[in-house]
Protein backbone atom coordinates (compact mmCIF):
# COMPACT_ATOMS: atom_id res chain seq x y z
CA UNK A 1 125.26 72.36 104.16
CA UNK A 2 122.85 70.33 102.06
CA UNK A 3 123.34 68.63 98.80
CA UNK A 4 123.77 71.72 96.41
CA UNK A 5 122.89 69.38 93.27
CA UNK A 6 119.10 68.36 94.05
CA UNK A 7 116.37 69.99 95.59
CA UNK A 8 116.25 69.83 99.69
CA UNK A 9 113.86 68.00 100.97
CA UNK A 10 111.04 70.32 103.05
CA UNK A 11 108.65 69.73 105.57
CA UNK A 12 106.13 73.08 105.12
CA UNK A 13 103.78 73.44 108.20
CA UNK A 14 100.87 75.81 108.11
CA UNK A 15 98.86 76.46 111.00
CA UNK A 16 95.77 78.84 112.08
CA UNK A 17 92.97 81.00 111.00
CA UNK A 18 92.59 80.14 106.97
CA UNK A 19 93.08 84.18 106.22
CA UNK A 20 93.76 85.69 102.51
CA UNK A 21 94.33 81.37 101.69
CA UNK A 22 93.32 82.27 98.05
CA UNK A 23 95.18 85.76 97.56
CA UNK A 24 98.58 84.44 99.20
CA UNK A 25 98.91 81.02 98.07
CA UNK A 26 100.13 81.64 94.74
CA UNK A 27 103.46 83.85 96.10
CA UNK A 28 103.90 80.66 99.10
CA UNK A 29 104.27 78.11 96.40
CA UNK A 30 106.32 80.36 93.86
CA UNK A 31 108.80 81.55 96.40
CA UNK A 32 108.42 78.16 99.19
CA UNK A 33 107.16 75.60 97.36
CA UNK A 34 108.68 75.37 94.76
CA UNK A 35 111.97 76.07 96.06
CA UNK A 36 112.56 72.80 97.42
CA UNK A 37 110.93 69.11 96.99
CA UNK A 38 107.90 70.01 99.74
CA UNK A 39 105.78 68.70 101.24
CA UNK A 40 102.30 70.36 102.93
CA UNK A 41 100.92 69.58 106.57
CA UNK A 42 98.21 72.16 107.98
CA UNK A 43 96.17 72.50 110.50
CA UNK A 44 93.14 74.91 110.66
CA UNK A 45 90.40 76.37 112.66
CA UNK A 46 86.82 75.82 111.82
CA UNK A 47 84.65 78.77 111.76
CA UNK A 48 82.91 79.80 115.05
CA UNK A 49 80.69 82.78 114.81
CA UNK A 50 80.47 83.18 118.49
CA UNK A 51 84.21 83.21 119.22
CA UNK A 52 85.44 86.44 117.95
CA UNK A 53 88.08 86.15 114.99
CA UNK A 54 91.05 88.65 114.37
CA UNK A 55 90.72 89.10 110.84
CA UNK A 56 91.90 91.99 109.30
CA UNK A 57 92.32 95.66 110.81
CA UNK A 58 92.87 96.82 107.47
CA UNK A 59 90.92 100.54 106.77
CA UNK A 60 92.19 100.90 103.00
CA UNK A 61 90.02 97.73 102.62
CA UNK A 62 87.29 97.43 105.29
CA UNK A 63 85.59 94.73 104.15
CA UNK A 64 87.62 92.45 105.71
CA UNK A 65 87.26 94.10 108.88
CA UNK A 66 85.77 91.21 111.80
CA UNK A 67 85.73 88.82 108.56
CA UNK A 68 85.11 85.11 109.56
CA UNK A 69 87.40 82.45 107.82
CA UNK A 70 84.18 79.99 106.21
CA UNK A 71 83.95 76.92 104.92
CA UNK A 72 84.91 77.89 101.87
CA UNK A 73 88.06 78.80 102.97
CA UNK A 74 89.05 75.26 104.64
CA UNK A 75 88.16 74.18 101.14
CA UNK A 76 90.39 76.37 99.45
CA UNK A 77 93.33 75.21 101.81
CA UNK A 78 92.60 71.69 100.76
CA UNK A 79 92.49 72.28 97.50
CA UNK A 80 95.60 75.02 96.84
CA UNK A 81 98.06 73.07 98.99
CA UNK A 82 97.18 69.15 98.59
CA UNK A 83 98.74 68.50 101.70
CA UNK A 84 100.47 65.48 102.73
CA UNK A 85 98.59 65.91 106.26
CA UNK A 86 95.50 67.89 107.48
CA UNK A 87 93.53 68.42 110.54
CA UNK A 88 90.32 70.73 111.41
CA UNK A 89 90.25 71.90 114.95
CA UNK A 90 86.93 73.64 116.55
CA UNK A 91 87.93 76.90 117.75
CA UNK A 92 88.79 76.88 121.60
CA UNK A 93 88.34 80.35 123.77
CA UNK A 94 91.28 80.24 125.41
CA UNK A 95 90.18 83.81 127.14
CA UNK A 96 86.71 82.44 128.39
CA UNK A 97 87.96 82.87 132.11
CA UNK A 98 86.91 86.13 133.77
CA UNK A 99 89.92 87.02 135.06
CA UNK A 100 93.28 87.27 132.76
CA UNK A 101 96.52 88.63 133.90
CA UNK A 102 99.10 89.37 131.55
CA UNK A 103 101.36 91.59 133.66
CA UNK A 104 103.37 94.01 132.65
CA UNK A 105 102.82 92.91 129.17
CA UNK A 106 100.97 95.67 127.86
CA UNK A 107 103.80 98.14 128.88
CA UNK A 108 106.51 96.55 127.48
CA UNK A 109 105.09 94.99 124.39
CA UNK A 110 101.66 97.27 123.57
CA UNK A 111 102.41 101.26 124.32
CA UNK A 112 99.33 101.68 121.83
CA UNK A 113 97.11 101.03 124.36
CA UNK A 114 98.44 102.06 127.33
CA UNK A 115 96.31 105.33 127.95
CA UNK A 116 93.07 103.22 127.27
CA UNK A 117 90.51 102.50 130.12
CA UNK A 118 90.56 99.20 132.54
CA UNK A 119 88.15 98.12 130.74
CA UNK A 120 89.42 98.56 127.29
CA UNK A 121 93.09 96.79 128.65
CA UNK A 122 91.24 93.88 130.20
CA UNK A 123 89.28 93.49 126.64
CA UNK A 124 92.67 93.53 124.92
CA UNK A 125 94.52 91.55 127.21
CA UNK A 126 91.92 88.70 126.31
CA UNK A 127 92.42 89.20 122.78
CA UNK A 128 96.10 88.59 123.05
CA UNK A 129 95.72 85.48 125.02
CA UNK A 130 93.10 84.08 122.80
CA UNK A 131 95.18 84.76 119.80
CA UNK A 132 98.55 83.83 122.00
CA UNK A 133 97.17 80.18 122.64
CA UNK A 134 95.26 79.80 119.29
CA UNK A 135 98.34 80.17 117.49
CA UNK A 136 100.46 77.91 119.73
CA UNK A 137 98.03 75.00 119.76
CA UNK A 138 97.65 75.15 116.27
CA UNK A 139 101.47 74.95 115.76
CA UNK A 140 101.58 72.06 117.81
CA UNK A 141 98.63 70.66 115.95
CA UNK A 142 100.21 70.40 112.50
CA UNK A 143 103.72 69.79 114.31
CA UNK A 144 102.08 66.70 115.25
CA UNK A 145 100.95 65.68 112.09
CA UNK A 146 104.09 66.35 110.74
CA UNK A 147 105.88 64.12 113.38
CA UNK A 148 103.82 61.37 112.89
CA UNK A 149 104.12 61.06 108.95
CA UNK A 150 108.03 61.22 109.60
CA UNK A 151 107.40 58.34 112.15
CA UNK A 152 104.71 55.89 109.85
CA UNK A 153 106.39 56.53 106.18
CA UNK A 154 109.89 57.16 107.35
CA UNK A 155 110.53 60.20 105.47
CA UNK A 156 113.49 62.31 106.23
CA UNK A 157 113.31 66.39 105.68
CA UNK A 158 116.50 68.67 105.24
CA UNK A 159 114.33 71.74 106.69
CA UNK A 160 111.07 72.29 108.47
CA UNK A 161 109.52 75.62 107.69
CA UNK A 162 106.71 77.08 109.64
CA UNK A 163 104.28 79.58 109.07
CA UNK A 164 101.14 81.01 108.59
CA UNK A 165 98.35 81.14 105.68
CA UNK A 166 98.45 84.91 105.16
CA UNK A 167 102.07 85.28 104.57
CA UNK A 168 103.13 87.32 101.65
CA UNK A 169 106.40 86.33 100.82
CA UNK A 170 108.25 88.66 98.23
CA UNK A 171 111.13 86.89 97.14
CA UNK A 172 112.22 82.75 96.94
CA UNK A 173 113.57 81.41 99.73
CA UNK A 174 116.80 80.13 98.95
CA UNK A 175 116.99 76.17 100.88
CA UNK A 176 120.90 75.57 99.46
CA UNK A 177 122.19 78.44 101.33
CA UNK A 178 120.85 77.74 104.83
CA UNK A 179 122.67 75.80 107.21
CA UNK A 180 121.08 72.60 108.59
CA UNK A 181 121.32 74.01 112.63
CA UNK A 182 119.19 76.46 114.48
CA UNK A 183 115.95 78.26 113.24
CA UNK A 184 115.70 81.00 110.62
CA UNK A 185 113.23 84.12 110.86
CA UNK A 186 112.41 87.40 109.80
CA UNK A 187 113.88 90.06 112.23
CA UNK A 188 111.07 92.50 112.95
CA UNK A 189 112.32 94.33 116.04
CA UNK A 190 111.02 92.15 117.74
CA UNK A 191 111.58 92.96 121.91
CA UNK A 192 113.18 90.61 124.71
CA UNK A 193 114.87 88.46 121.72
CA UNK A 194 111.90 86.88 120.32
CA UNK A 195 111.06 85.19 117.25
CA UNK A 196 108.14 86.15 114.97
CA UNK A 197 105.71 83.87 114.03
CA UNK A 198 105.41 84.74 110.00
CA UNK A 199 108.09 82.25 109.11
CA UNK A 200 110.57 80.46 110.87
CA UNK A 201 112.74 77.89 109.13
């Protein structure tokens, strides 16, 4: 366990599509923030009109539906979370090839669609591995901000918490009580053992 009697020191890495920035920002820093002596690092993706962006699929508010993160939004990231370290990416379209195989992916992890046409699966399946490689290179994006700070100022974090700009998190996040070994996340039901991707300490 950490030092009980100051504040741990925390590494917060954001990464990905700038979504909700200004409507989720205030609970990140109440309940991750500010729970610990933090600093920022995030990484984003510039708006691209002509690669398609996964929004919202929310009907109770649809005009988020097919919204595209603008450059408002980088702004907003900038400005909310002062970070320590920041990089813009172009988008890439990691599902520009004309052939994708996923395997038996949509089976196991995506019953919702498994009546749907060819057609419709081989739309989907791009989806997922656009998203699925978005999200990983922009993890390793900020991760390598992150490292290199820690290697040029010399700075030394208890934690390093990951996550994403549209996280809601209800309640604070309680540093003292976590052990310094392995990697924290939120349990989901996740299948095959793995790990979501809305925060993992």
């Amino acid at each position: 366990r950490i030092n009980t009697l100051s504040k741990p020191k925390v590494a917060l890495l954001l990464s990905g599509q700038p979504r909700y920035v200004r409507q989720c920002f205030p609970l990140i820093k109440q309940n991750i923030i500010d729970q610990a002596d933090t600093d920022v690092f995030c990484q984003v993706w510039r708006p691209n009109p002509e690669i398609p962006s996964k929004f919202s699929t929310d009907t109770v508010d649809p005009k988020w539906v097919g919204y595209q993160p603008s450059e408002a939004d980088l702004e907003a990231v900038k400005t909310l979370y002062r970070p320590k370290g920041y990089v813009e990416m172009d988008q890439i379209d990691f599902a520009s090839q004309s052939e994708i195989n996923i395997g038996d992916s949509i089976n196991k992890y995506y019953q919702g669609i498994k009546d749907a046409s060819s057609e419709d699966k081989k739309a989907y399946a791009k989806v997922m591995v656009r998203n699925s490689l978005s999200m990983f290179a922009g993890i390793k994006a900020v991760h390598d901000i992150y490292k290199n700070c820690v290697r040029m100022a010399g700075i030394k974090y208890d934690f390093i918490a990951r996550t994403r700009y549209d996280l809601i998190p209800t309640r604070p996040i309680d540093f003292n009580s976590l052990q310094c070994v392995g990697v924290a996340y939120e349990e989901m039901g996740q299948p095959d053992g793995m790990i979501s991707d809305w925060l993992n300490i």
